[in-house]
PDB file of N, CA and C in Angstrom:
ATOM      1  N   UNK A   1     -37.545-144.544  43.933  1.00  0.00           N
ATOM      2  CA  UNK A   1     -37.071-143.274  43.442  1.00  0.00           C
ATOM      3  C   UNK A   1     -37.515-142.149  44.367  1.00  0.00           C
ATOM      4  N   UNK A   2     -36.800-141.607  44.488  1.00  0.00           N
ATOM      5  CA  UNK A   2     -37.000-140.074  45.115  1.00  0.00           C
ATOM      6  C   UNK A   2     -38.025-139.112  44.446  1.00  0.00           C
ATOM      7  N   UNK A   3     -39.233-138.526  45.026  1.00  0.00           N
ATOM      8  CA  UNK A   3     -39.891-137.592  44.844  1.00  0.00           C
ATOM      9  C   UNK A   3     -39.426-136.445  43.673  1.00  0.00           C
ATOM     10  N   UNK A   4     -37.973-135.909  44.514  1.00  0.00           N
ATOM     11  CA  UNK A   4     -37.444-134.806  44.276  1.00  0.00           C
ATOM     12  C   UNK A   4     -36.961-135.041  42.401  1.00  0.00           C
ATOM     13  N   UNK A   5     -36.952-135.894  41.895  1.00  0.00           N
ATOM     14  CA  UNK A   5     -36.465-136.146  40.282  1.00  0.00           C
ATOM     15  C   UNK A   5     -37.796-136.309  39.702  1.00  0.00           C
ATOM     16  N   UNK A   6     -38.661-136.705  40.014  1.00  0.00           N
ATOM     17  CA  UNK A   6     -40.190-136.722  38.616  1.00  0.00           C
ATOM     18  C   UNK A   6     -40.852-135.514  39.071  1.00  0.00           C
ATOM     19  N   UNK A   7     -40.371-134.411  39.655  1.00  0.00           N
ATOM     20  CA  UNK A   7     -41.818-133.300  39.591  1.00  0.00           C
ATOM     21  C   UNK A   7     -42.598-133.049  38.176  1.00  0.00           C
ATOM     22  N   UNK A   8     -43.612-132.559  38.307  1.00  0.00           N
ATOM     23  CA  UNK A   8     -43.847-132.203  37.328  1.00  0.00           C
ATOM     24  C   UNK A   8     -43.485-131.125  36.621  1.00  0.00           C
ATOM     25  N   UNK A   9     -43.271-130.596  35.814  1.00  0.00           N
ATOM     26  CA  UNK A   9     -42.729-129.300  35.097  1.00  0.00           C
ATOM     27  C   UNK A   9     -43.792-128.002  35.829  1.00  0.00           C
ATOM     28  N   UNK A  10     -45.001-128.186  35.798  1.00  0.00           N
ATOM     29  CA  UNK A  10     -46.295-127.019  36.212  1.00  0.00           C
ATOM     30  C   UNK A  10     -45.223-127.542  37.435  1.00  0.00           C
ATOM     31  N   UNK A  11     -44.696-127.928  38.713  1.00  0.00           N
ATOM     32  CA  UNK A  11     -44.575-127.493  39.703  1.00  0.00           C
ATOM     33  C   UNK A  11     -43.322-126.870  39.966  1.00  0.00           C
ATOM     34  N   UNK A  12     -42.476-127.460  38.949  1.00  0.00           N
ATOM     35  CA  UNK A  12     -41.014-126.796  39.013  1.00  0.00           C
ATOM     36  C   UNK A  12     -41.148-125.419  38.505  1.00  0.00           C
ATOM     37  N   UNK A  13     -41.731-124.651  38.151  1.00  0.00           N
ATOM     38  CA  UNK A  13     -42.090-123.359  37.080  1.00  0.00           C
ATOM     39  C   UNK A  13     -42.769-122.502  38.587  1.00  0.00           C
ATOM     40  N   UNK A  14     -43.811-123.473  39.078  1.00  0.00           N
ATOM     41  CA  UNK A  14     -44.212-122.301  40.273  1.00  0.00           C
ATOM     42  C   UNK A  14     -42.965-121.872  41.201  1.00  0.00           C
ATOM     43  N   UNK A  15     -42.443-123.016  41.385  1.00  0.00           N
ATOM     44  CA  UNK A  15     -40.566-122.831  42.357  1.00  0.00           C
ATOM     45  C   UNK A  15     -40.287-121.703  42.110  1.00  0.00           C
ATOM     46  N   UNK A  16     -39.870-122.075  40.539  1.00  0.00           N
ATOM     47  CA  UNK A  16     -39.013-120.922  40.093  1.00  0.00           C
ATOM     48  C   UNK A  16     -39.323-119.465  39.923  1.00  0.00           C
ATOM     49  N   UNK A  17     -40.619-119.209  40.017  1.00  0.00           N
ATOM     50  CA  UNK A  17     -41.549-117.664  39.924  1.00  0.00           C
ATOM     51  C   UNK A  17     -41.601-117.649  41.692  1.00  0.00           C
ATOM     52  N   UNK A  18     -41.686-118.476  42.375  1.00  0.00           N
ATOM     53  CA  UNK A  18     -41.981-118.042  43.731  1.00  0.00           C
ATOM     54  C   UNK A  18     -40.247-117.492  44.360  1.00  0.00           C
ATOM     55  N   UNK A  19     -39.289-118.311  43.734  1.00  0.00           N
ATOM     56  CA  UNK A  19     -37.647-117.985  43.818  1.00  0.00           C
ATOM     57  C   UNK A  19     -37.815-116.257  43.707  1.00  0.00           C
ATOM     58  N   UNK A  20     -37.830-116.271  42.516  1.00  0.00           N
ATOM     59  CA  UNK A  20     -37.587-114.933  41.515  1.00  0.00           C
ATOM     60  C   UNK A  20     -38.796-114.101  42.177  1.00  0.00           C
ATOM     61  N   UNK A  21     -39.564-114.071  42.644  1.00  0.00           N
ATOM     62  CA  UNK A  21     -40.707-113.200  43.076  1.00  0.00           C
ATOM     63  C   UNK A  21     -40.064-112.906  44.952  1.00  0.00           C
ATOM     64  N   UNK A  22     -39.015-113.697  45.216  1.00  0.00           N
ATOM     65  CA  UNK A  22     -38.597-113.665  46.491  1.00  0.00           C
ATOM     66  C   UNK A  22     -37.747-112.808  46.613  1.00  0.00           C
ATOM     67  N   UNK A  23     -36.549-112.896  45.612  1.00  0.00           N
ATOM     68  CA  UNK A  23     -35.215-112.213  45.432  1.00  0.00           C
ATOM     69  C   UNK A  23     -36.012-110.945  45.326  1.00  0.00           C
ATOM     70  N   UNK A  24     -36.826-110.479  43.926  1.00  0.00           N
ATOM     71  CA  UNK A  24     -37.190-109.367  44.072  1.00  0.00           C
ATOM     72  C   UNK A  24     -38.042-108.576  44.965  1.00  0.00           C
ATOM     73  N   UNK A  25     -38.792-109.099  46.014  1.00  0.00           N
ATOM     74  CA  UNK A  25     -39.035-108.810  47.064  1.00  0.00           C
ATOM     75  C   UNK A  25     -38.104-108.332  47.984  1.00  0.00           C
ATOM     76  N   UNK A  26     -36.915-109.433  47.872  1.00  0.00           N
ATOM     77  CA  UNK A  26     -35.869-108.709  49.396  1.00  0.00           C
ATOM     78  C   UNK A  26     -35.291-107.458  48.618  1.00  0.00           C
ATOM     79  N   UNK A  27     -35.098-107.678  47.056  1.00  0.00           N
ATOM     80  CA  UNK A  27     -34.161-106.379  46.945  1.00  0.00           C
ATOM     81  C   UNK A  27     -35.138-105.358  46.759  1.00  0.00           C
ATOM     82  N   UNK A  28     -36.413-105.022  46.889  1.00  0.00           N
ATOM     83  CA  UNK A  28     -36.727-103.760  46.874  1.00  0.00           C
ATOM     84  C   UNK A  28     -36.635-103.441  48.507  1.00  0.00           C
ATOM     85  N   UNK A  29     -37.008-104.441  49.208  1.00  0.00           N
ATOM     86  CA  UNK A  29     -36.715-103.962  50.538  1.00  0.00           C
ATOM     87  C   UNK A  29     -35.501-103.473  50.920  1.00  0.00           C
ATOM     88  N   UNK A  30     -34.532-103.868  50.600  1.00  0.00           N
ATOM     89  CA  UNK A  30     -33.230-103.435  50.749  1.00  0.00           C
ATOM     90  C   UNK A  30     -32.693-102.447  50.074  1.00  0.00           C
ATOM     91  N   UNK A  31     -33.611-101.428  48.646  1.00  0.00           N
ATOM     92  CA  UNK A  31     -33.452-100.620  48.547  1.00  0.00           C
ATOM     93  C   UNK A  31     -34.598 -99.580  49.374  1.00  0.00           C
ATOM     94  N   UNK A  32     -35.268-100.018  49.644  1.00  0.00           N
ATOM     95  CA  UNK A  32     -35.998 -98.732  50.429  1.00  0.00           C
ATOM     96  C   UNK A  32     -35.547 -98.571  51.881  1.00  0.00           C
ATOM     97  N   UNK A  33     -35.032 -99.514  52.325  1.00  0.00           N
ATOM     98  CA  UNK A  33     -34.335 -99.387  53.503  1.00  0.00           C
ATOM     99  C   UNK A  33     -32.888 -98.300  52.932  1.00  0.00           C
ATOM    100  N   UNK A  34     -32.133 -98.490  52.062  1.00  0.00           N
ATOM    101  CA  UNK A  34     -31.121 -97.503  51.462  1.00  0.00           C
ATOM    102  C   UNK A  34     -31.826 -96.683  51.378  1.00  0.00           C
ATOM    103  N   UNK A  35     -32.429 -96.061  51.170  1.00  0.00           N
ATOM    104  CA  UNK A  35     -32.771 -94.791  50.507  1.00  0.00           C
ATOM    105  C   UNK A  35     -33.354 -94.087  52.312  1.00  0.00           C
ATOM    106  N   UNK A  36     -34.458 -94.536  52.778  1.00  0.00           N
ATOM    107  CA  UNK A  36     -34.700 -94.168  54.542  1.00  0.00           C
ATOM    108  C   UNK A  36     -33.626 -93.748  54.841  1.00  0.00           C
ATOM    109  N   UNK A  37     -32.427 -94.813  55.204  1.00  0.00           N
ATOM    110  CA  UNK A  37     -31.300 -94.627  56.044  1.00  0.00           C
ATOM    111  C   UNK A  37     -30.111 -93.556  55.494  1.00  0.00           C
ATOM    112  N   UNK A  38     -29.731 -93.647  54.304  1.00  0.00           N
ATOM    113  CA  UNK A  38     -28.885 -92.904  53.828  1.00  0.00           C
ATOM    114  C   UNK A  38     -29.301 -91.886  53.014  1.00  0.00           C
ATOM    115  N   UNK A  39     -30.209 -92.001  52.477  1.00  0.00           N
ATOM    116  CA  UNK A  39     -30.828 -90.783  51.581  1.00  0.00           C
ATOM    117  C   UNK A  39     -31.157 -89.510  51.607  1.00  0.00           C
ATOM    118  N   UNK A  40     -32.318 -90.272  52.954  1.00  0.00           N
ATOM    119  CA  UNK A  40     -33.743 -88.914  52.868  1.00  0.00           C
ATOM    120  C   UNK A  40     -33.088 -88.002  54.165  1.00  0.00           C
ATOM    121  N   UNK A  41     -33.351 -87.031  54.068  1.00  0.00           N
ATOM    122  CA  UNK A  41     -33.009 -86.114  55.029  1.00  0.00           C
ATOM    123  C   UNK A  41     -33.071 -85.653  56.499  1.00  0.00           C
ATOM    124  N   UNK A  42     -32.653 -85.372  57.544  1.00  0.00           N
ATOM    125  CA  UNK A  42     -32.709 -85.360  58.704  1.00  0.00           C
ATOM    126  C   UNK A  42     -32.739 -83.980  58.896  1.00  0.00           C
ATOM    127  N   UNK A  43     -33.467 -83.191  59.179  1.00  0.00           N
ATOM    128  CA  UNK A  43     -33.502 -81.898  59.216  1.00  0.00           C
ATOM    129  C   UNK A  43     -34.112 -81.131  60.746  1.00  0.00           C
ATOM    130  N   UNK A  44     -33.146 -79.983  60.578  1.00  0.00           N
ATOM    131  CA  UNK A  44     -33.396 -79.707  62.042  1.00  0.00           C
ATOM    132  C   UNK A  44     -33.554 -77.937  61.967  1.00  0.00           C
ATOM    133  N   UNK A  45     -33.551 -77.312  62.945  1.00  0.00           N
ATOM    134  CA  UNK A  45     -33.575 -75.688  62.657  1.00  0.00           C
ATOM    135  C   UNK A  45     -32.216 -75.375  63.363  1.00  0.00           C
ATOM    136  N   UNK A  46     -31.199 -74.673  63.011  1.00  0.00           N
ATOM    137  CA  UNK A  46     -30.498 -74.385  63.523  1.00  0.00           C
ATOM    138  C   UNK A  46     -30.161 -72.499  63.133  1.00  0.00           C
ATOM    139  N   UNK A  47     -29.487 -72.523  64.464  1.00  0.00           N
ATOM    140  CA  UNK A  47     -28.814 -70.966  64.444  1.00  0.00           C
ATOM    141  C   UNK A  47     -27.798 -70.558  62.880  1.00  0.00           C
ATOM    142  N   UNK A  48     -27.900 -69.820  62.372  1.00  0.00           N
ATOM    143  CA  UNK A  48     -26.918 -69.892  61.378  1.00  0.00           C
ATOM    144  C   UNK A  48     -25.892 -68.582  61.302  1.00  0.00           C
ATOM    145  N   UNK A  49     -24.509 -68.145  60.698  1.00  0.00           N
ATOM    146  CA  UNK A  49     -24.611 -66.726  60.476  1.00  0.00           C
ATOM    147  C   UNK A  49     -24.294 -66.829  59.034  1.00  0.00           C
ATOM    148  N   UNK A  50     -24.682 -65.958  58.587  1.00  0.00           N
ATOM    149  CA  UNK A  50     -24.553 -65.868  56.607  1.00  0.00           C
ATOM    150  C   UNK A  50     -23.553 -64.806  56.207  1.00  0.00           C
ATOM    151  N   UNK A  51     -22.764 -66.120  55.599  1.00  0.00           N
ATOM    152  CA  UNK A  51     -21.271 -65.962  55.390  1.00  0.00           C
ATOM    153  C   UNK A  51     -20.976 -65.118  53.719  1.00  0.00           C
ATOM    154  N   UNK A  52     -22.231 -65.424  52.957  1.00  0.00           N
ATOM    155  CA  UNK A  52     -22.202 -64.557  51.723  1.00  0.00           C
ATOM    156  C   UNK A  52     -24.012 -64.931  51.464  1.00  0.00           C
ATOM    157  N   UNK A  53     -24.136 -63.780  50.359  1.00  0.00           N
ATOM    158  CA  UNK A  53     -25.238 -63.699  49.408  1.00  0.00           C
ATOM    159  C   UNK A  53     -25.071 -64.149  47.972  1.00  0.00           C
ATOM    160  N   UNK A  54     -25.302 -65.141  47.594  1.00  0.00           N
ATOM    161  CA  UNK A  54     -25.612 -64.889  45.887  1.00  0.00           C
ATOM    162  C   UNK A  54     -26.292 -65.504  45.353  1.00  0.00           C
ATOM    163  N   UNK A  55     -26.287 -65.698  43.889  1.00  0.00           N
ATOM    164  CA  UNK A  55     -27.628 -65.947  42.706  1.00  0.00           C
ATOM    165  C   UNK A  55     -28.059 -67.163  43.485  1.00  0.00           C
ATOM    166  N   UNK A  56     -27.405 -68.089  43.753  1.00  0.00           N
ATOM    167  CA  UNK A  56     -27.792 -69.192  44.378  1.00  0.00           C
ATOM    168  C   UNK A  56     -28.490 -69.680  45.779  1.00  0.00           C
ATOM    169  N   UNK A  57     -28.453 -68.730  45.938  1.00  0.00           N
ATOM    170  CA  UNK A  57     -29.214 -68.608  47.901  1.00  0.00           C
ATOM    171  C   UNK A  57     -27.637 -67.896  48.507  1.00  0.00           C
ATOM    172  N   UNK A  58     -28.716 -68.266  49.906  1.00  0.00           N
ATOM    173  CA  UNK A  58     -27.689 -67.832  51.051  1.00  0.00           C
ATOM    174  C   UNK A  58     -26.529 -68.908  51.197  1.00  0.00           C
ATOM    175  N   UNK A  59     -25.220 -68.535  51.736  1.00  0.00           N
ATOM    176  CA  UNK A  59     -24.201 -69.656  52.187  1.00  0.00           C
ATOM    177  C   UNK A  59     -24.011 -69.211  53.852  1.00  0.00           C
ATOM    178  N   UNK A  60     -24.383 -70.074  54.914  1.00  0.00           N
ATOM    179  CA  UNK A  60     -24.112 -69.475  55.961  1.00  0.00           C
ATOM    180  C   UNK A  60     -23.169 -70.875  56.510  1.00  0.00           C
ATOM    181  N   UNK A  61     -22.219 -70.107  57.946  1.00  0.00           N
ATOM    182  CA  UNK A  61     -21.809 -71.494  58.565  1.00  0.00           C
ATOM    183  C   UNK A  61     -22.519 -72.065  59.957  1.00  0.00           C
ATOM    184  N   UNK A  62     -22.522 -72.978  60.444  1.00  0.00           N
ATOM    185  CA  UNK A  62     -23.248 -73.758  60.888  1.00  0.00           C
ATOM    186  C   UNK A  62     -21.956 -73.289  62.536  1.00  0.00           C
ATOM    187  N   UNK A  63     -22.793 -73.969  63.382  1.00  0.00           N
ATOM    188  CA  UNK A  63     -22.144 -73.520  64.399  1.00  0.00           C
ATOM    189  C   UNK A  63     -21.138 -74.464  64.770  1.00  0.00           C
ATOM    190  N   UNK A  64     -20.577 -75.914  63.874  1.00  0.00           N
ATOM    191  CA  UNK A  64     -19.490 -76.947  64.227  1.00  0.00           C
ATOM    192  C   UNK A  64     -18.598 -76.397  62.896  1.00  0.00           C
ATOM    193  N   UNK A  65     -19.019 -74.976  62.025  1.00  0.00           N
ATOM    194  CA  UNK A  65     -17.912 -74.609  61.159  1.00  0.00           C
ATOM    195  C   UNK A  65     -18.313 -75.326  59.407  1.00  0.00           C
ATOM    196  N   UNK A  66     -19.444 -76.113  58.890  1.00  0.00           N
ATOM    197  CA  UNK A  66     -19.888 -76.591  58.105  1.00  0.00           C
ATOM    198  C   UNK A  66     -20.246 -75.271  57.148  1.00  0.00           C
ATOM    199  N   UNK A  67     -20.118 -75.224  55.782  1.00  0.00           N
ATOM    200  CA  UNK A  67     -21.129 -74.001  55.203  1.00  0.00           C
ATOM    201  C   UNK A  67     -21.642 -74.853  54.612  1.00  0.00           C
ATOM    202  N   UNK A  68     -23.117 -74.155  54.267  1.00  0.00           N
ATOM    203  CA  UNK A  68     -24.147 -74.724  53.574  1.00  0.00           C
ATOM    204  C   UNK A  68     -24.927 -73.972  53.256  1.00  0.00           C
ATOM    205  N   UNK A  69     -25.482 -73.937  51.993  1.00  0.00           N
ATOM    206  CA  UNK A  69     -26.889 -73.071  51.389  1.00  0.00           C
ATOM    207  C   UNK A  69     -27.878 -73.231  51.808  1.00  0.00           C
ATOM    208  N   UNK A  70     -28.501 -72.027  52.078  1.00  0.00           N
ATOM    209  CA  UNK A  70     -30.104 -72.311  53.161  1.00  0.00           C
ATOM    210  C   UNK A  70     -30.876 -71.768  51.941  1.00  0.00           C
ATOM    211  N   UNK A  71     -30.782 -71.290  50.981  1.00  0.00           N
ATOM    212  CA  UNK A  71     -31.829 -70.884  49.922  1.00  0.00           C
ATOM    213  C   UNK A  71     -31.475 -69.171  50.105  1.00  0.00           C
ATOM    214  N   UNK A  72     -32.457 -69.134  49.515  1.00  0.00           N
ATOM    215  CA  UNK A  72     -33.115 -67.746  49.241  1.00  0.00           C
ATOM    216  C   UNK A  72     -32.736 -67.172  50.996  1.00  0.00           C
ATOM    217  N   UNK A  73     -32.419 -65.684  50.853  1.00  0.00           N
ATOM    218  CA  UNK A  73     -32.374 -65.303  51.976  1.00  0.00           C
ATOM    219  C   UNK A  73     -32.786 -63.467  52.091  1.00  0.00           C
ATOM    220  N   UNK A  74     -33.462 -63.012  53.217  1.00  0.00           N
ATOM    221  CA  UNK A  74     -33.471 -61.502  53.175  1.00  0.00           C
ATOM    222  C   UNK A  74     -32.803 -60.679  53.547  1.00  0.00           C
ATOM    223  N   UNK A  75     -31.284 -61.599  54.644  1.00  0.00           N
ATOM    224  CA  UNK A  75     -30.379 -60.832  55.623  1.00  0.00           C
ATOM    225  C   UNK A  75     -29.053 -60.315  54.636  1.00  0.00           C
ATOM    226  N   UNK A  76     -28.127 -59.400  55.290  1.00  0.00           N
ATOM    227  CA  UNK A  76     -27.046 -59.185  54.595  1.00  0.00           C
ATOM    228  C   UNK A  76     -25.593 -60.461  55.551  1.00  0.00           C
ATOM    229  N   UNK A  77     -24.886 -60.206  54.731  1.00  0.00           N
ATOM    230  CA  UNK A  77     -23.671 -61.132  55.163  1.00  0.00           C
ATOM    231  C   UNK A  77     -23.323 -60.518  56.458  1.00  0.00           C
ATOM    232  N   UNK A  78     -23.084 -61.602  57.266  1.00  0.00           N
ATOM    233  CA  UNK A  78     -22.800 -61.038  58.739  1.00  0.00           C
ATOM    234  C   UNK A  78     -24.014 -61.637  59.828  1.00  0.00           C
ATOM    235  N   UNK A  79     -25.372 -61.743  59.416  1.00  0.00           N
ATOM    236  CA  UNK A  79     -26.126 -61.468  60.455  1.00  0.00           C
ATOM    237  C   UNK A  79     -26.290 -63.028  60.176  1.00  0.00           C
ATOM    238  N   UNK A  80     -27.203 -62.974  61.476  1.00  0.00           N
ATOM    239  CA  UNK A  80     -27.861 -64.635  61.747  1.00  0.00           C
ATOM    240  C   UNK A  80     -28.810 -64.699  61.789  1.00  0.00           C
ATOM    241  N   UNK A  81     -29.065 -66.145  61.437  1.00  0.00           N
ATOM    242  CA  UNK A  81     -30.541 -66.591  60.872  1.00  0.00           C
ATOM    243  C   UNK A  81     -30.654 -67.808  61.478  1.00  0.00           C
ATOM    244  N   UNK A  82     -31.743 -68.583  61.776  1.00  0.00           N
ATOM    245  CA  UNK A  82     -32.465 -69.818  61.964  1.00  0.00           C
ATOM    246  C   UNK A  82     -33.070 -70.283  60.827  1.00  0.00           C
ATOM    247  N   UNK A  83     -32.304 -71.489  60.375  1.00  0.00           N
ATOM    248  CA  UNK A  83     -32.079 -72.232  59.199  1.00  0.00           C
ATOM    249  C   UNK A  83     -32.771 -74.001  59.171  1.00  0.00           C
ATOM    250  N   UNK A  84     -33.163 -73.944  58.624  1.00  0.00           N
ATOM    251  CA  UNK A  84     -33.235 -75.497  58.270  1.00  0.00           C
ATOM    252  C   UNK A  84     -31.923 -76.115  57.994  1.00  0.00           C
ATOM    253  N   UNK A  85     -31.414 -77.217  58.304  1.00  0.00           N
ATOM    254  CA  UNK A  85     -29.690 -77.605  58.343  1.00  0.00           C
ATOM    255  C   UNK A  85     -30.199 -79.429  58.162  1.00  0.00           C
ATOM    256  N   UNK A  86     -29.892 -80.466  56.866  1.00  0.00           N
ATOM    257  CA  UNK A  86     -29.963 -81.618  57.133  1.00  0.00           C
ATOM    258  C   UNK A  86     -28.628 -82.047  57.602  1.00  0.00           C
ATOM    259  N   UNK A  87     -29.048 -82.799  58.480  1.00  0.00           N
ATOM    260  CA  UNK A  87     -27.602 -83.135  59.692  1.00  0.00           C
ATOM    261  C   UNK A  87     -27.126 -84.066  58.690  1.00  0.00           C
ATOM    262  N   UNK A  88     -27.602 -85.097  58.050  1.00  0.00           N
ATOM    263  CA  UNK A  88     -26.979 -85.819  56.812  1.00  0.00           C
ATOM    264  C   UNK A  88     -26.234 -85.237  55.951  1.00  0.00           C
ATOM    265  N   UNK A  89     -26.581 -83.857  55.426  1.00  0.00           N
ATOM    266  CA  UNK A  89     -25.294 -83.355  54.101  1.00  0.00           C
ATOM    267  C   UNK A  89     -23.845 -82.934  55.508  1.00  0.00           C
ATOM    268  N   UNK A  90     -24.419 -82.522  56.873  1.00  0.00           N
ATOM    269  CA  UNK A  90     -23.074 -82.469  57.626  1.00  0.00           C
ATOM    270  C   UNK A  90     -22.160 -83.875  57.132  1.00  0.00           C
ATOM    271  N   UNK A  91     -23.050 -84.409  57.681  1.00  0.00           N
ATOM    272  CA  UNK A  91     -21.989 -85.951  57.820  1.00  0.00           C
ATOM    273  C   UNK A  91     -21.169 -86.791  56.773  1.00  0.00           C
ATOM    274  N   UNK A  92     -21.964 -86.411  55.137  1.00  0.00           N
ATOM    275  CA  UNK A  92     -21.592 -86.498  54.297  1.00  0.00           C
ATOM    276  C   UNK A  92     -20.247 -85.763  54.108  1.00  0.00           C
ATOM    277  N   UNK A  93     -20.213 -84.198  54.144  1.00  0.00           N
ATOM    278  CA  UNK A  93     -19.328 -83.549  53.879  1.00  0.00           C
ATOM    279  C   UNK A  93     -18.037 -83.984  54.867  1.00  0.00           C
ATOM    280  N   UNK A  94     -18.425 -84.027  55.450  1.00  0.00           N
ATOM    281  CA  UNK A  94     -17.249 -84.357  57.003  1.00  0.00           C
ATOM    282  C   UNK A  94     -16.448 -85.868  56.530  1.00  0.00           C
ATOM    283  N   UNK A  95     -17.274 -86.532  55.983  1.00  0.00           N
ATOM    284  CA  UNK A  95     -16.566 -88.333  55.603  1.00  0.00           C
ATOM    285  C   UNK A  95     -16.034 -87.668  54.234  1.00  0.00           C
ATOM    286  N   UNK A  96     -15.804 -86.914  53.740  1.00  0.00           N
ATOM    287  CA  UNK A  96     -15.257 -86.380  52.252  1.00  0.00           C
ATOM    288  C   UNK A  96     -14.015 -85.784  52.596  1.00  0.00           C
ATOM    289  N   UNK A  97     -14.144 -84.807  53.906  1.00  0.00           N
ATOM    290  CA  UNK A  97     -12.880 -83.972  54.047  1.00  0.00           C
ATOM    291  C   UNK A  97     -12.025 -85.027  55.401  1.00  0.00           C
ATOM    292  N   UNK A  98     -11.560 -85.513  54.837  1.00  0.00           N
ATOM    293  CA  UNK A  98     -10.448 -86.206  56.193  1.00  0.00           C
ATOM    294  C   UNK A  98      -9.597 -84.795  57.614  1.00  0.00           C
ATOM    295  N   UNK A  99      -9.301 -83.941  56.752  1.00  0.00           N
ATOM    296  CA  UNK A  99      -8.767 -82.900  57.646  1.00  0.00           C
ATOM    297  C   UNK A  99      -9.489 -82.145  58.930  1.00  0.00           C
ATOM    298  N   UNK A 100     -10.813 -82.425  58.833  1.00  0.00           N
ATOM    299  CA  UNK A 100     -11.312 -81.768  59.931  1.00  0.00           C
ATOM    300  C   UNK A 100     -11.613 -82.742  61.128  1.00  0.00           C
TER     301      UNK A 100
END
């Protein structure tokens, strides 16, 4: 007879927790790798000019034509600022609008 048909039950049970302790191992890795790569933010300083003021922060456009809220701001509409800009919400927005 083959080994592989009389295990004992105590060894088939460790299998199966070392299985299941595996899967959930790769999938947290594979969500923290999602979240690094697509998630978290890439942020850079960029030139901005601020395109309006309101309750919500500033809206300025970006110099490839993107608008985006930089927060809170002290300038009036018109002038330019050096902004924090995550290059990720660009790229996001850009795979949303097909037209540009």
């Amino acid at each position: 007879m083959s080994a592989g048909y009389n295990q004992p039950k105590n060894e088939s049970s460790k299998k199966s927790i070392f299985i299941i302790s595996g899967i959930i191992l790769v999938g947290a890795i594979l969500l923290f790798t999602y979240l690094m790569w697509y998630v978290s933010p890439d942020e850079y300083i960029e030139r901005v000019e601020v395109i309006a003021v309101t309750d919500a922060g500033c809206i300025a456009e970006t110099f490839d034509g993107f608008a985006v809220n930089i927060g809170d701001c002290k300038v009036q509409q018109g002038e330019y600022v050096n902004a924090v800009i995550d290059k990720k919400l660009k790229e996001r927005a850009a795979a949303m609008n097909p037209t540009s």
